[in-house]
N, C-alpha and C. Protein backbone atom coordinates (compact mmCIF):
# COMPACT_ATOMS: atom_id res chain seq x y z
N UNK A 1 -8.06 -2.63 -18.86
CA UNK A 1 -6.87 -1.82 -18.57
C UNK A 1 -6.67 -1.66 -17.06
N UNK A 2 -7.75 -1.51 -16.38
CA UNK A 2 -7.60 -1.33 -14.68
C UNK A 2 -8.44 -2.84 -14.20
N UNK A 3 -8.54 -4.13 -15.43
CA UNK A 3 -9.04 -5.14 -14.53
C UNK A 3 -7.49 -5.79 -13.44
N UNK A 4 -8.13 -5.87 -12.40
CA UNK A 4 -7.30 -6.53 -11.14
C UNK A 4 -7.87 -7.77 -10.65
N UNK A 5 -8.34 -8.51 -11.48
CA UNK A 5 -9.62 -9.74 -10.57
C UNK A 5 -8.70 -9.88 -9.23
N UNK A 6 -7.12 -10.36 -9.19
CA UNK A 6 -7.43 -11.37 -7.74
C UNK A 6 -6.85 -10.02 -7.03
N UNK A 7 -6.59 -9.02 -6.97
CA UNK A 7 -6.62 -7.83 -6.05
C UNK A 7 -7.71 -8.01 -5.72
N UNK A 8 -8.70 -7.54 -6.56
CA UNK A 8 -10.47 -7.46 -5.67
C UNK A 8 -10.42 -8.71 -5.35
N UNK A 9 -10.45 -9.74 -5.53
CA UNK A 9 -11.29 -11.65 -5.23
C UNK A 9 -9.94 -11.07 -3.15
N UNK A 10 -8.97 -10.56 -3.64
CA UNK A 10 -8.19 -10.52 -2.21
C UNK A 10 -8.60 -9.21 -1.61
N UNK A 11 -8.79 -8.28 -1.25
CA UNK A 11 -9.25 -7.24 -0.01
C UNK A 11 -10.85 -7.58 -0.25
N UNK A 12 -10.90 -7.33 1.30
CA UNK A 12 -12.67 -7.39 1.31
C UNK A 12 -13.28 -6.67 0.96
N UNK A 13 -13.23 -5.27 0.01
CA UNK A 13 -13.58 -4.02 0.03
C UNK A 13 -13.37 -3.08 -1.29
N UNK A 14 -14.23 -2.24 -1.89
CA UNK A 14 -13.17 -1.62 -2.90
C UNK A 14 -13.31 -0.42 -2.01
N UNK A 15 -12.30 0.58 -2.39
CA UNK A 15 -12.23 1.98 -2.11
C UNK A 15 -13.63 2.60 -2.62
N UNK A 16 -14.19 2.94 -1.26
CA UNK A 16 -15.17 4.12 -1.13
C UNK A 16 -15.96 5.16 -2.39
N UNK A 17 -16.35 5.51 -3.25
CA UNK A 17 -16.78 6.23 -3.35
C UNK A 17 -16.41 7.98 -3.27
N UNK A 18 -16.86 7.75 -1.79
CA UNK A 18 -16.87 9.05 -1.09
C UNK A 18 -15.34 9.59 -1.21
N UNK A 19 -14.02 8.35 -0.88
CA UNK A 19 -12.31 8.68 -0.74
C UNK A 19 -12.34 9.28 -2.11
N UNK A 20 -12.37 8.38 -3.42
CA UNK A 20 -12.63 9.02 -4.79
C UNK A 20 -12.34 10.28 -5.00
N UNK A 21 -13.96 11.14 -4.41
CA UNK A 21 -14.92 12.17 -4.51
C UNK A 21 -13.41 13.17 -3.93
N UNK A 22 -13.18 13.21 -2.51
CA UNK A 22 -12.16 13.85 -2.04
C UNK A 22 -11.25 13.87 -2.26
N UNK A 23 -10.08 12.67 -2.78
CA UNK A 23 -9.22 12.61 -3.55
C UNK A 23 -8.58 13.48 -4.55
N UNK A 24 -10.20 13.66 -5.10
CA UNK A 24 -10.29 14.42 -6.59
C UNK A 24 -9.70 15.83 -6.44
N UNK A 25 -10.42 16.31 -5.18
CA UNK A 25 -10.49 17.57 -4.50
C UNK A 25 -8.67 18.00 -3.71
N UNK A 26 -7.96 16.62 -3.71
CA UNK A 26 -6.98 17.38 -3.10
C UNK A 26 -5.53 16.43 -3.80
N UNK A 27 -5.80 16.33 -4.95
CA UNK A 27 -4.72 15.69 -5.50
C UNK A 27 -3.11 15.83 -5.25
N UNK A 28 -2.77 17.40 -4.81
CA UNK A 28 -1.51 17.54 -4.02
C UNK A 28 -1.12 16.61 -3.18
N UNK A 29 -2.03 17.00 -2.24
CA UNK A 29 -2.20 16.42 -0.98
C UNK A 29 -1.62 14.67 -1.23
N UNK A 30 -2.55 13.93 -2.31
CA UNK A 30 -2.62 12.77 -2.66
C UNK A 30 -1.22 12.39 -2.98
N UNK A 31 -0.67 13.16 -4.10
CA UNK A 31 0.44 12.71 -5.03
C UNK A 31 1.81 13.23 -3.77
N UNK A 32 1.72 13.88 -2.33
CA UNK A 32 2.63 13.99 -1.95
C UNK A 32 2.82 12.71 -0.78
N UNK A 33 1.80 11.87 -0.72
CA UNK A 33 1.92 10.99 0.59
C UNK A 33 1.86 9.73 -0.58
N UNK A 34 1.70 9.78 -1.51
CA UNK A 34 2.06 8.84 -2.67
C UNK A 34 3.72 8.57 -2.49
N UNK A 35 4.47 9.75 -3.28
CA UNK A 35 5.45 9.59 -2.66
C UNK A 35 6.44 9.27 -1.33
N UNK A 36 5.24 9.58 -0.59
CA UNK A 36 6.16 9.10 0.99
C UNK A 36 5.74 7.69 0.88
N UNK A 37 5.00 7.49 0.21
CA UNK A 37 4.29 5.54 0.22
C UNK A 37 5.47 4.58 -0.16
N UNK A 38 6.01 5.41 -1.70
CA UNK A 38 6.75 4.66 -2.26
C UNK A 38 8.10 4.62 -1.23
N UNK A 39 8.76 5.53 -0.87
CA UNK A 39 9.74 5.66 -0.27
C UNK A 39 9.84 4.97 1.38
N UNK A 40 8.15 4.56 2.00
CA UNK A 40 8.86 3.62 2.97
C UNK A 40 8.18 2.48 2.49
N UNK A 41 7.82 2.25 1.77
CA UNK A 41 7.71 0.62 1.33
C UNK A 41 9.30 0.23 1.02
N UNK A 42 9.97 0.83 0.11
CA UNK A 42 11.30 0.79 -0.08
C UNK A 42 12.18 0.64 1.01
N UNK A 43 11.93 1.18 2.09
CA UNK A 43 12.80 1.67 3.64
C UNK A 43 11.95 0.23 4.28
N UNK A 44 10.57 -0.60 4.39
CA UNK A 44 10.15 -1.71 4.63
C UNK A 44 10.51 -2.78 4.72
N UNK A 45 11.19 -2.74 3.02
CA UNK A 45 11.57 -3.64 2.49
C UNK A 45 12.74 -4.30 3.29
N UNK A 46 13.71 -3.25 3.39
CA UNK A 46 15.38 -3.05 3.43
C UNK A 46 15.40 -3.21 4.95
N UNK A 47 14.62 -2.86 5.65
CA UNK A 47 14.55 -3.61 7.33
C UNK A 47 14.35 -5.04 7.40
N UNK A 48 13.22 -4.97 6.60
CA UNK A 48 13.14 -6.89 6.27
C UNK A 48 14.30 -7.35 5.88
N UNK A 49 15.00 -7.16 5.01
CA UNK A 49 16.72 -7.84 4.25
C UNK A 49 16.90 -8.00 5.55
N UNK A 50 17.19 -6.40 6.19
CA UNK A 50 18.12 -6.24 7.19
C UNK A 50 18.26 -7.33 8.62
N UNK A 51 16.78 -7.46 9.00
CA UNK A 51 16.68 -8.45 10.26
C UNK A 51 16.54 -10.30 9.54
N UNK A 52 16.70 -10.31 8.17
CA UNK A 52 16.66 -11.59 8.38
C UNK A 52 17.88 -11.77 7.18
N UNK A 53 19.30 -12.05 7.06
CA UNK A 53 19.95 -11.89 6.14
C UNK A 53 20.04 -12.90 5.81
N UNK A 54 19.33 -14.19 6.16
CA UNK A 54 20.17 -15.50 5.66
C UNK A 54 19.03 -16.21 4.73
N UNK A 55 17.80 -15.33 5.11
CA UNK A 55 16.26 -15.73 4.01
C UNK A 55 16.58 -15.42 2.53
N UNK A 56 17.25 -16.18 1.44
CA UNK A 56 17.79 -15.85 0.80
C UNK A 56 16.34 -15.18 -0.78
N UNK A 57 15.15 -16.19 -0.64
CA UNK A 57 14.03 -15.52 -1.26
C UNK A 57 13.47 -14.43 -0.49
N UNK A 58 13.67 -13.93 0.64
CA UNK A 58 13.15 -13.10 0.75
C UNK A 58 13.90 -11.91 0.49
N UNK A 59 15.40 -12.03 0.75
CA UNK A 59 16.39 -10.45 -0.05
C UNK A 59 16.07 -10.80 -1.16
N UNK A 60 16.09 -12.01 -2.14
CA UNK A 60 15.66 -11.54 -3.30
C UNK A 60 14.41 -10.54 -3.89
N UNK A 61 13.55 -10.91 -3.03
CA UNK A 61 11.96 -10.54 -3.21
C UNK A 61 11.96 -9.02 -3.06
N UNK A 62 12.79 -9.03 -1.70
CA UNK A 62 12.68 -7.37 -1.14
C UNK A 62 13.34 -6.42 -2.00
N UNK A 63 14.65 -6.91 -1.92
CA UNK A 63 15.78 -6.19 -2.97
C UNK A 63 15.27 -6.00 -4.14
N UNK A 64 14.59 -6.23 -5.02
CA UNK A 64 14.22 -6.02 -6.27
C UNK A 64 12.77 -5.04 -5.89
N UNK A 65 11.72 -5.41 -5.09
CA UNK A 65 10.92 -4.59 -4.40
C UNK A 65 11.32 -3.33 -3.87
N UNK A 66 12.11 -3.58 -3.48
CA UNK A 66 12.64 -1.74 -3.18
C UNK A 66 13.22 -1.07 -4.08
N UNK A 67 13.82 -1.70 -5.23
CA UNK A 67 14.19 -0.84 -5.96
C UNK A 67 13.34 -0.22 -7.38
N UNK A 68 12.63 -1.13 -7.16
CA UNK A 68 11.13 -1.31 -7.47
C UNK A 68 10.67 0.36 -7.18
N UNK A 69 10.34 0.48 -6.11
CA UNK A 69 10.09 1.56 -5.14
C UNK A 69 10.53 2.81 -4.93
N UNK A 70 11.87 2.78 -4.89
CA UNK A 70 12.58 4.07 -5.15
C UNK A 70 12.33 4.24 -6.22
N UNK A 71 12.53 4.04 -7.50
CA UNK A 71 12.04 4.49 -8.64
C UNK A 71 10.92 5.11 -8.94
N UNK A 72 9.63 4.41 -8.29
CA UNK A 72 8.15 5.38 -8.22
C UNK A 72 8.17 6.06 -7.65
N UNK A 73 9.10 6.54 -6.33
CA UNK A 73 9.17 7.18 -5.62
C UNK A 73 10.05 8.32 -6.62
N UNK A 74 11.00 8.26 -7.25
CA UNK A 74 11.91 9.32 -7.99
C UNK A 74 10.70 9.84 -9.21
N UNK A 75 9.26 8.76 -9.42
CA UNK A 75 8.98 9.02 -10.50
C UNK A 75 7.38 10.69 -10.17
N UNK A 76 7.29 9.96 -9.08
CA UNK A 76 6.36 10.86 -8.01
C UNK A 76 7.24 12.40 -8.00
N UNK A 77 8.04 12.43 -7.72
CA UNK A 77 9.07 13.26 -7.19
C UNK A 77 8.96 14.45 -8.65
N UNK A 78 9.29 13.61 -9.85
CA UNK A 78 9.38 14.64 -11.36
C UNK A 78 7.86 14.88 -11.28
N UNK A 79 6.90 13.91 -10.89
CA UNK A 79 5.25 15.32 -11.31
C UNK A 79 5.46 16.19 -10.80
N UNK A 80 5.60 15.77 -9.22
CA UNK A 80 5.62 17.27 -8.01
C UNK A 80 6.20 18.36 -8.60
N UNK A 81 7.50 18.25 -9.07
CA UNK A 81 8.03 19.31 -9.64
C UNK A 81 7.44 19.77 -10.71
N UNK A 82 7.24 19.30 -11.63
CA UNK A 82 6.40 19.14 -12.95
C UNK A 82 5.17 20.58 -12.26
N UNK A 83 4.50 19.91 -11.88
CA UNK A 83 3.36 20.71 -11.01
C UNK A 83 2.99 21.37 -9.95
N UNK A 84 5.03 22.18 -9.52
CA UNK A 84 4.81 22.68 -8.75
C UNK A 84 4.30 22.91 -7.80
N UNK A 85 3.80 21.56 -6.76
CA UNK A 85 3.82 21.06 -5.67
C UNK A 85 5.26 20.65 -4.88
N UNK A 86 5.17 21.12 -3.89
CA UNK A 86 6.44 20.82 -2.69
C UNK A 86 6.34 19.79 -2.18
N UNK A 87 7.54 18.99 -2.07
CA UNK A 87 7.50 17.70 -1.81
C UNK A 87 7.28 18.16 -0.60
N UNK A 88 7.01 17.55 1.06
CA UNK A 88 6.49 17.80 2.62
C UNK A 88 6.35 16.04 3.01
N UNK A 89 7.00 16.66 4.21
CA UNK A 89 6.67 15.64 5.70
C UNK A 89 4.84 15.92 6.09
N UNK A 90 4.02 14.80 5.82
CA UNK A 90 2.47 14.77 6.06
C UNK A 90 2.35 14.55 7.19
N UNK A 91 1.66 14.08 7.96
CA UNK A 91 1.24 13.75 9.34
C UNK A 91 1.10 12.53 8.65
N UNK A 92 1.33 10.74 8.55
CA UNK A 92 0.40 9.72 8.55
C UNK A 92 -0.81 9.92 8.74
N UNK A 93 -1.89 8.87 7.86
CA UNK A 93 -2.95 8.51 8.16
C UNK A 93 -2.94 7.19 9.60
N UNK A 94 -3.62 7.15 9.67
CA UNK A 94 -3.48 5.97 11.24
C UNK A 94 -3.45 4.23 10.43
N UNK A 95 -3.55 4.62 8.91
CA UNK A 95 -4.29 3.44 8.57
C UNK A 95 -3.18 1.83 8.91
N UNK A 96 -2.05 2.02 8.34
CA UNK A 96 -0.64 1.31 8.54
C UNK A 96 -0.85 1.30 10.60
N UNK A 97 -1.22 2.03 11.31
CA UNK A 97 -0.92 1.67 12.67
C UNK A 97 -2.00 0.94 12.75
N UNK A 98 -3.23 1.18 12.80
CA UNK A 98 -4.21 0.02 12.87
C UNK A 98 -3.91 -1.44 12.18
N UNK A 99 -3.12 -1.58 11.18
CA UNK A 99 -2.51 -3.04 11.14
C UNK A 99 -1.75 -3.25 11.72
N UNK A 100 -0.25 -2.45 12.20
CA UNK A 100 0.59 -2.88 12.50
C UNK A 100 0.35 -2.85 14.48
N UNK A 101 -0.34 -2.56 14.89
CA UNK A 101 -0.83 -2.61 16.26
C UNK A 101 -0.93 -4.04 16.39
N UNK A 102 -1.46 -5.38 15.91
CA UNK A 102 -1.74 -6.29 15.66
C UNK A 102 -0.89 -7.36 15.58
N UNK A 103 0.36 -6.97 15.35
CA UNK A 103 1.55 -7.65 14.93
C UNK A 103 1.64 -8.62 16.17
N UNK A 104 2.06 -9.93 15.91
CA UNK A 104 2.75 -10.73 17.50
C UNK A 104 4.28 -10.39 17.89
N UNK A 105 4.33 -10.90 18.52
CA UNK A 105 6.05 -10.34 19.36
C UNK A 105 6.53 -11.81 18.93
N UNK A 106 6.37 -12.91 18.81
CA UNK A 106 7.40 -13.71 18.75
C UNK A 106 8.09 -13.66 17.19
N UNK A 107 9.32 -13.89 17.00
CA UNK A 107 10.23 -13.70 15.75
C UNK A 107 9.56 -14.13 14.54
N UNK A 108 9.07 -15.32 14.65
CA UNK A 108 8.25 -15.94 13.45
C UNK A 108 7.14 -15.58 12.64
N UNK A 109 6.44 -15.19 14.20
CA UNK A 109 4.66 -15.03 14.22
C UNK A 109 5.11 -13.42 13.44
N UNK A 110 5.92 -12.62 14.10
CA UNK A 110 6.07 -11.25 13.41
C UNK A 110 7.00 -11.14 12.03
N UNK A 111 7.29 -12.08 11.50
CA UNK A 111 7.72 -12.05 10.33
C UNK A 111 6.04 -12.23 9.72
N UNK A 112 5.58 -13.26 9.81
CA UNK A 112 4.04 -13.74 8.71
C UNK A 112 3.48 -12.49 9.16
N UNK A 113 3.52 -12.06 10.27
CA UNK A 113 1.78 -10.60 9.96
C UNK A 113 2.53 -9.48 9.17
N UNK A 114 3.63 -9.35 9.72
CA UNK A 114 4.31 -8.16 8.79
C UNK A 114 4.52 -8.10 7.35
N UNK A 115 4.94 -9.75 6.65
CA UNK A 115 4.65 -9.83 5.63
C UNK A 115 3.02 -9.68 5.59
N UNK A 116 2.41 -10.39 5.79
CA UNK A 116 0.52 -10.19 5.37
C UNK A 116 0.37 -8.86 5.05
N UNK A 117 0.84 -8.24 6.20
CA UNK A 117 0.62 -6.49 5.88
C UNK A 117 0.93 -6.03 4.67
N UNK A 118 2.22 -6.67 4.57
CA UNK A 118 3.20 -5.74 3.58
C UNK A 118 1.85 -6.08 2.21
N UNK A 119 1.78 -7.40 2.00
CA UNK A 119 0.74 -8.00 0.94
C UNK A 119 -0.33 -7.07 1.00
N UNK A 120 -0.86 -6.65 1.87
CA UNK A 120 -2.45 -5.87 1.87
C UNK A 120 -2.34 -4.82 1.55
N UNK A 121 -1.02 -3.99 2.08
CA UNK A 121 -1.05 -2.45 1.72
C UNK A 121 -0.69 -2.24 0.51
N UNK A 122 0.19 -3.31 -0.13
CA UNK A 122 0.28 -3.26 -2.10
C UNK A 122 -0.87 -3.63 -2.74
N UNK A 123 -2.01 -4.81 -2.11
CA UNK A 123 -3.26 -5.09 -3.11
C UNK A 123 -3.79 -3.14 -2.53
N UNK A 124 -3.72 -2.66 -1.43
CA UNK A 124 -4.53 -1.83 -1.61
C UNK A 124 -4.12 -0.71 -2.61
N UNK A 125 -2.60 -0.28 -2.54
CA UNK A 125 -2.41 0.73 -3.38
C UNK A 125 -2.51 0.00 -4.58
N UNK A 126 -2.93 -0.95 -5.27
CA UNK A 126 -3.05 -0.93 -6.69
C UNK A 126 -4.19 -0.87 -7.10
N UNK A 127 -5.29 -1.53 -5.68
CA UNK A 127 -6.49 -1.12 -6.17
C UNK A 127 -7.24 0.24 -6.12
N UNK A 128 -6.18 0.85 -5.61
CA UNK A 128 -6.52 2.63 -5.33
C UNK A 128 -5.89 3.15 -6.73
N UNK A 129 -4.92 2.46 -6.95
CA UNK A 129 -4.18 3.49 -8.26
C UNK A 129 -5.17 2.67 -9.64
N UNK A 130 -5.76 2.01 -9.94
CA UNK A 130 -6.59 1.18 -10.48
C UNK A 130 -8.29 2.23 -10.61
N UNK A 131 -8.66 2.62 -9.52
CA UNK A 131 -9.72 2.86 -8.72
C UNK A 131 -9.81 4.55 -9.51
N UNK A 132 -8.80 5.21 -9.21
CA UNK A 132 -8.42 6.78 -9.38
C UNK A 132 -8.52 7.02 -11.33
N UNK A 133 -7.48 5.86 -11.65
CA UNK A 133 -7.07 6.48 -12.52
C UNK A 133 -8.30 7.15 -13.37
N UNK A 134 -9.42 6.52 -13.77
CA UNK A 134 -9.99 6.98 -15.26
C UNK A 134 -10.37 8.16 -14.73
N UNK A 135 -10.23 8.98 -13.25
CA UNK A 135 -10.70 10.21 -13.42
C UNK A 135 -9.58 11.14 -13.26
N UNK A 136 -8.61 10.74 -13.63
CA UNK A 136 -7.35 11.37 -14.09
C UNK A 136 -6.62 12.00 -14.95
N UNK A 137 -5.94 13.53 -15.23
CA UNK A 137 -5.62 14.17 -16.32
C UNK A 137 -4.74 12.76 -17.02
N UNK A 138 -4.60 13.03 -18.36
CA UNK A 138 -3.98 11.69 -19.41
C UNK A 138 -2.65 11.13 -18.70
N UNK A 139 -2.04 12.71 -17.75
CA UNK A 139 -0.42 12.30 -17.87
C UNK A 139 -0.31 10.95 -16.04
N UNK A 140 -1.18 11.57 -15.36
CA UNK A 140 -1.18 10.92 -14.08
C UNK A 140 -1.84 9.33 -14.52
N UNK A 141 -3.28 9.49 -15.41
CA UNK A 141 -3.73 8.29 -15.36
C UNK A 141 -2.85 7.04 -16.25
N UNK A 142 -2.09 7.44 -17.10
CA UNK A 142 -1.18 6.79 -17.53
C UNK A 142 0.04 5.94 -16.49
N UNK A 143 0.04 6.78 -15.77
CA UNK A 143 1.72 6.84 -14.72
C UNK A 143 1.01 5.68 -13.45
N UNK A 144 0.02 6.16 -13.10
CA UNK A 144 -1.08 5.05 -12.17
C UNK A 144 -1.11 3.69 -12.65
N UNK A 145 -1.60 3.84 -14.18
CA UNK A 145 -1.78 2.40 -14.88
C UNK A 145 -0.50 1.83 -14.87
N UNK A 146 0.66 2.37 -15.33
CA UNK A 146 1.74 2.05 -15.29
C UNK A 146 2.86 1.09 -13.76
N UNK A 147 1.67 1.79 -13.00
CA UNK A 147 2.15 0.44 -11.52
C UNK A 147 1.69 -0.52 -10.66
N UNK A 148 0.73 -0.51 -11.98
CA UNK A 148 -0.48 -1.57 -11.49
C UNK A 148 0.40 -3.12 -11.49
N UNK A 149 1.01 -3.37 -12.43
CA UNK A 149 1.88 -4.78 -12.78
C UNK A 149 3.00 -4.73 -11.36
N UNK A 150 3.74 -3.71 -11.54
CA UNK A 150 4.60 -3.96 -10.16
C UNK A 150 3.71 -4.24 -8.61
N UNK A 151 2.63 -3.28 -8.43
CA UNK A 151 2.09 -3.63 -6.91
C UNK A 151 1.29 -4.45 -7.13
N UNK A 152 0.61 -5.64 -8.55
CA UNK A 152 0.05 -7.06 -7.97
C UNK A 152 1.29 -7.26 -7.42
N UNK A 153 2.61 -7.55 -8.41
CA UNK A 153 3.50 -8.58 -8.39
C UNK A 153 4.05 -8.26 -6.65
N UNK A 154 4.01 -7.22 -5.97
CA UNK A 154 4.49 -7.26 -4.89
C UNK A 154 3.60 -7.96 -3.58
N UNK A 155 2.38 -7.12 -4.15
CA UNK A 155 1.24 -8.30 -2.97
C UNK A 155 1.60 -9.58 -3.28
N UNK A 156 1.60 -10.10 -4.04
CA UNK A 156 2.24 -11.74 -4.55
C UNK A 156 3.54 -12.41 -3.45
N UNK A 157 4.15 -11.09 -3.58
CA UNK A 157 5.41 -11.52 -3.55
C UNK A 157 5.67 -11.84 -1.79
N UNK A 158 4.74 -10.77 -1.06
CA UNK A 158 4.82 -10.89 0.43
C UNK A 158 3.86 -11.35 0.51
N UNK A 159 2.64 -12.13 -0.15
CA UNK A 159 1.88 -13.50 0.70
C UNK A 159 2.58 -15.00 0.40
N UNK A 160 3.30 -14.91 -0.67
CA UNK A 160 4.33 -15.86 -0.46
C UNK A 160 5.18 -15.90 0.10
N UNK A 161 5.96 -15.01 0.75
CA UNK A 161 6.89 -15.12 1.62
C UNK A 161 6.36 -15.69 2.82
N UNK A 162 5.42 -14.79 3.22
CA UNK A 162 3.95 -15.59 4.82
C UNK A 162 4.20 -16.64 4.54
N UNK A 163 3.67 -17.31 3.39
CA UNK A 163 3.38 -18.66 3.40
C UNK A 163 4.71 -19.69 3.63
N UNK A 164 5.74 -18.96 2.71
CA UNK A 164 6.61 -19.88 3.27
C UNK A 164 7.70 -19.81 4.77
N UNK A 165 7.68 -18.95 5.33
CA UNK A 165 7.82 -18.66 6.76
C UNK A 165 7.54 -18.59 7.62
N UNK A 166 6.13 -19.24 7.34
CA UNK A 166 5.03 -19.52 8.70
C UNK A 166 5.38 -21.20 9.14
N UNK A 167 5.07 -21.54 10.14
CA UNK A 167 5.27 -22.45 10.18
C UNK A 167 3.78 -23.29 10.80
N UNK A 168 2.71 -22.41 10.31
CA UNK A 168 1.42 -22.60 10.48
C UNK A 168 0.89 -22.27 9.02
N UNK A 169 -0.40 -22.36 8.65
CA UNK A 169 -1.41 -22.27 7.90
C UNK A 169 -1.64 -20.44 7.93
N UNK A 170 -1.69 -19.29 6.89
CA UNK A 170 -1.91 -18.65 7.26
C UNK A 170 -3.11 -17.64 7.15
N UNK A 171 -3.98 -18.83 6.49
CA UNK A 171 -5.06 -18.03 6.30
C UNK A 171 -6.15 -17.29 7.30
N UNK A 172 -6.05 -17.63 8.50
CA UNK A 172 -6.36 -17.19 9.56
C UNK A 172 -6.19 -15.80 9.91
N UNK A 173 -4.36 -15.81 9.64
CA UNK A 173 -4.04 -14.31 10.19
C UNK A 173 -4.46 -13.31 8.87
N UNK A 174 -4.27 -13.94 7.23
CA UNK A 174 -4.73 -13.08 6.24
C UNK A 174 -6.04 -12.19 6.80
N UNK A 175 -7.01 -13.76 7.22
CA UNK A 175 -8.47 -12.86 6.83
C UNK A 175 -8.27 -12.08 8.06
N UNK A 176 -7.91 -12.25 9.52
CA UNK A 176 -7.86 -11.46 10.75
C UNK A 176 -7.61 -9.76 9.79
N UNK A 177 -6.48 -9.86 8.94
CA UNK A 177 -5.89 -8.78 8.78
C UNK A 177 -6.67 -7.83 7.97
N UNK A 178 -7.29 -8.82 6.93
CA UNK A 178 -7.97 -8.19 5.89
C UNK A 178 -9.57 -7.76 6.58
N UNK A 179 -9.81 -8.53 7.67
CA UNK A 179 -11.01 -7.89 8.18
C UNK A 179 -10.68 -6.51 8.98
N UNK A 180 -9.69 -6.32 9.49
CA UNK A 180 -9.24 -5.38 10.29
C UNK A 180 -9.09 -3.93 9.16
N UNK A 181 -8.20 -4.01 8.14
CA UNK A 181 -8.26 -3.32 6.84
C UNK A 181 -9.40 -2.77 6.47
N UNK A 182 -10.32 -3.61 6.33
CA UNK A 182 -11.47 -3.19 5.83
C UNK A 182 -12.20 -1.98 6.90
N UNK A 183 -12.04 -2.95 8.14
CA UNK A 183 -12.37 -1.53 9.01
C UNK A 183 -12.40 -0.12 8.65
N UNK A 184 -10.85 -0.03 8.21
CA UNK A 184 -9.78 1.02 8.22
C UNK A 184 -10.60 2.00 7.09
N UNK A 185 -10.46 1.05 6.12
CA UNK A 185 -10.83 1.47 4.99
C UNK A 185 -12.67 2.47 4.65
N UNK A 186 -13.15 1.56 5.45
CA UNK A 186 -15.18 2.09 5.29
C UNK A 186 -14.79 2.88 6.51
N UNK A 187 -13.89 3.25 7.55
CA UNK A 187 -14.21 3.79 8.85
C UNK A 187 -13.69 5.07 8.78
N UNK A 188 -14.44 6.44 9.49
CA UNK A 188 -13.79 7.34 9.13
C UNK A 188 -12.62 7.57 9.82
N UNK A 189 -11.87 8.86 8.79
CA UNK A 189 -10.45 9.02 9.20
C UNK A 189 -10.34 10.68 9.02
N UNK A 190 -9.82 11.04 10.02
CA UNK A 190 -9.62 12.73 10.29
C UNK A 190 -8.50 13.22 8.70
N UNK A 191 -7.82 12.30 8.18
CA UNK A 191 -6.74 12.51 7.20
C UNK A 191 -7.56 12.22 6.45
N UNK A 192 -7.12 13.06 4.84
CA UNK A 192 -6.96 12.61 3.83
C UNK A 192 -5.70 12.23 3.18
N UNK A 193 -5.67 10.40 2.87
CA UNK A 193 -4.06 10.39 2.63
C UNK A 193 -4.43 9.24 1.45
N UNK A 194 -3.26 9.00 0.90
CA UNK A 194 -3.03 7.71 0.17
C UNK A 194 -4.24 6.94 0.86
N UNK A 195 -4.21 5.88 1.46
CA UNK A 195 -4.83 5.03 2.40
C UNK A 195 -5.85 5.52 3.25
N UNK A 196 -5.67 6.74 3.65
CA UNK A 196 -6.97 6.80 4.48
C UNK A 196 -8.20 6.03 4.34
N UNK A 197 -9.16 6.50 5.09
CA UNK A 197 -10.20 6.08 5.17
C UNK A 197 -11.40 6.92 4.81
N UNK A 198 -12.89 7.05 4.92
CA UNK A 198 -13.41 7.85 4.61
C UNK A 198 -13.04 9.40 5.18
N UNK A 199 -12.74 10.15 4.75
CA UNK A 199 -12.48 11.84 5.22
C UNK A 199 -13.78 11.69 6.14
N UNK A 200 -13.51 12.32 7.38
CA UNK A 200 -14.36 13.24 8.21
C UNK A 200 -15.93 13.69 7.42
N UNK A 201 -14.99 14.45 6.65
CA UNK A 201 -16.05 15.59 6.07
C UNK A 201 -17.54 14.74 5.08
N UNK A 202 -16.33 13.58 4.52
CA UNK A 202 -17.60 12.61 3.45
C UNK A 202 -18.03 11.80 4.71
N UNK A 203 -18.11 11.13 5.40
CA UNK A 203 -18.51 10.58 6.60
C UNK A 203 -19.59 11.28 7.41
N UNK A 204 -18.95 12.39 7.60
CA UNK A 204 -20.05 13.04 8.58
C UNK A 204 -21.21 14.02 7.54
């Protein structure tokens, strides 16, 4: 039910343990930067359409991906209420700037890392929503399992785009990226967020 083989065979890493453990401890917290997840992957997407309008697989890819997105994002939105949590502006985790610091400046080169990214941060949220669920009340671990099929199909969807818009080989910049990730991921992080990294508190 939560097997993902080529999610795991793709990030170098599973989620921590320790993130788990804290997770558990601040599920608000969790399910409200969940929702901000879904809502700029969606806003990601729609910049991508936006700067390249004539990539006609890639508005396809995105456009259906974002709407993709808003929807988990509207679906996030009914627990909060549900459970009387306030939707809130979080502080980011740093984890998205530590990839995107990395990016190249020329038009091309920053289309392939940005897609790569886009690919890594969906294998990761599925292997986090994958990761969480079985220690989840019935109604969340259901709703988790339930977006496991959309975020493979999106990591899919932006390492194929890399691939076909590179005009190089891109396994180079994957693993660069995915080693950098992994960092992110085992290294501690002052936040507890979606993505973070180990909390402070389990770290130290």
């Amino acid at each position: 039910m939560t097997d993902i083989p080529e999610i795991k065979a793709y990030l170098l890493c599973e989620t921590p343990d320790a993130w788990i453990q804290e997770a558990l401890q601040h599920l608000d917290i969790i399910l409200i930067d969940h929702a901000a997840n879904e809502m700029k992957a969606a806003q990601s997407a729609m910049t991508l359409m936006a700067k390249h309008p004539h990539k006609l697989d890639l508005l396809n890819k995105m456009s259906r991906l974002a709407r993709e997105e808003l929807v988990h994002f509207e679906q996030v939105l009914k627990i909060l209420k549900k459970r009387n949590i306030k939707y809130q502006a979080l502080k980011a985790s740093p984890y998205a700037s530590k990839l995107a610091q990395h990016i190249r400046k020329g038009q091309k080169e920053k289309l392939t890392d940005t897609l790569i990214i886009g690919s890594i941060i969906e294998a990761r949220s599925c292997e986090r929503f994958a990761k969480l669920a079985p220690y989840l009340d019935e109604e969340l671990k259901k709703f988790y399992l339930s977006l496991l099929k959309s975020e493979a199909r999106h990591f899919k969807d932006y390492l194929t785009l890399a691939e076909a818009y590179s005009d190089e080989p891109i396994d180079e910049r994957v693993t660069f990226f995915l080693e950098t990730e992994k960092q992110a991921i085992l290294g501690a992080d002052p936040l507890m967020r979606f993505h973070s990294g180990i909390p402070v508190t389990a770290a130290g």
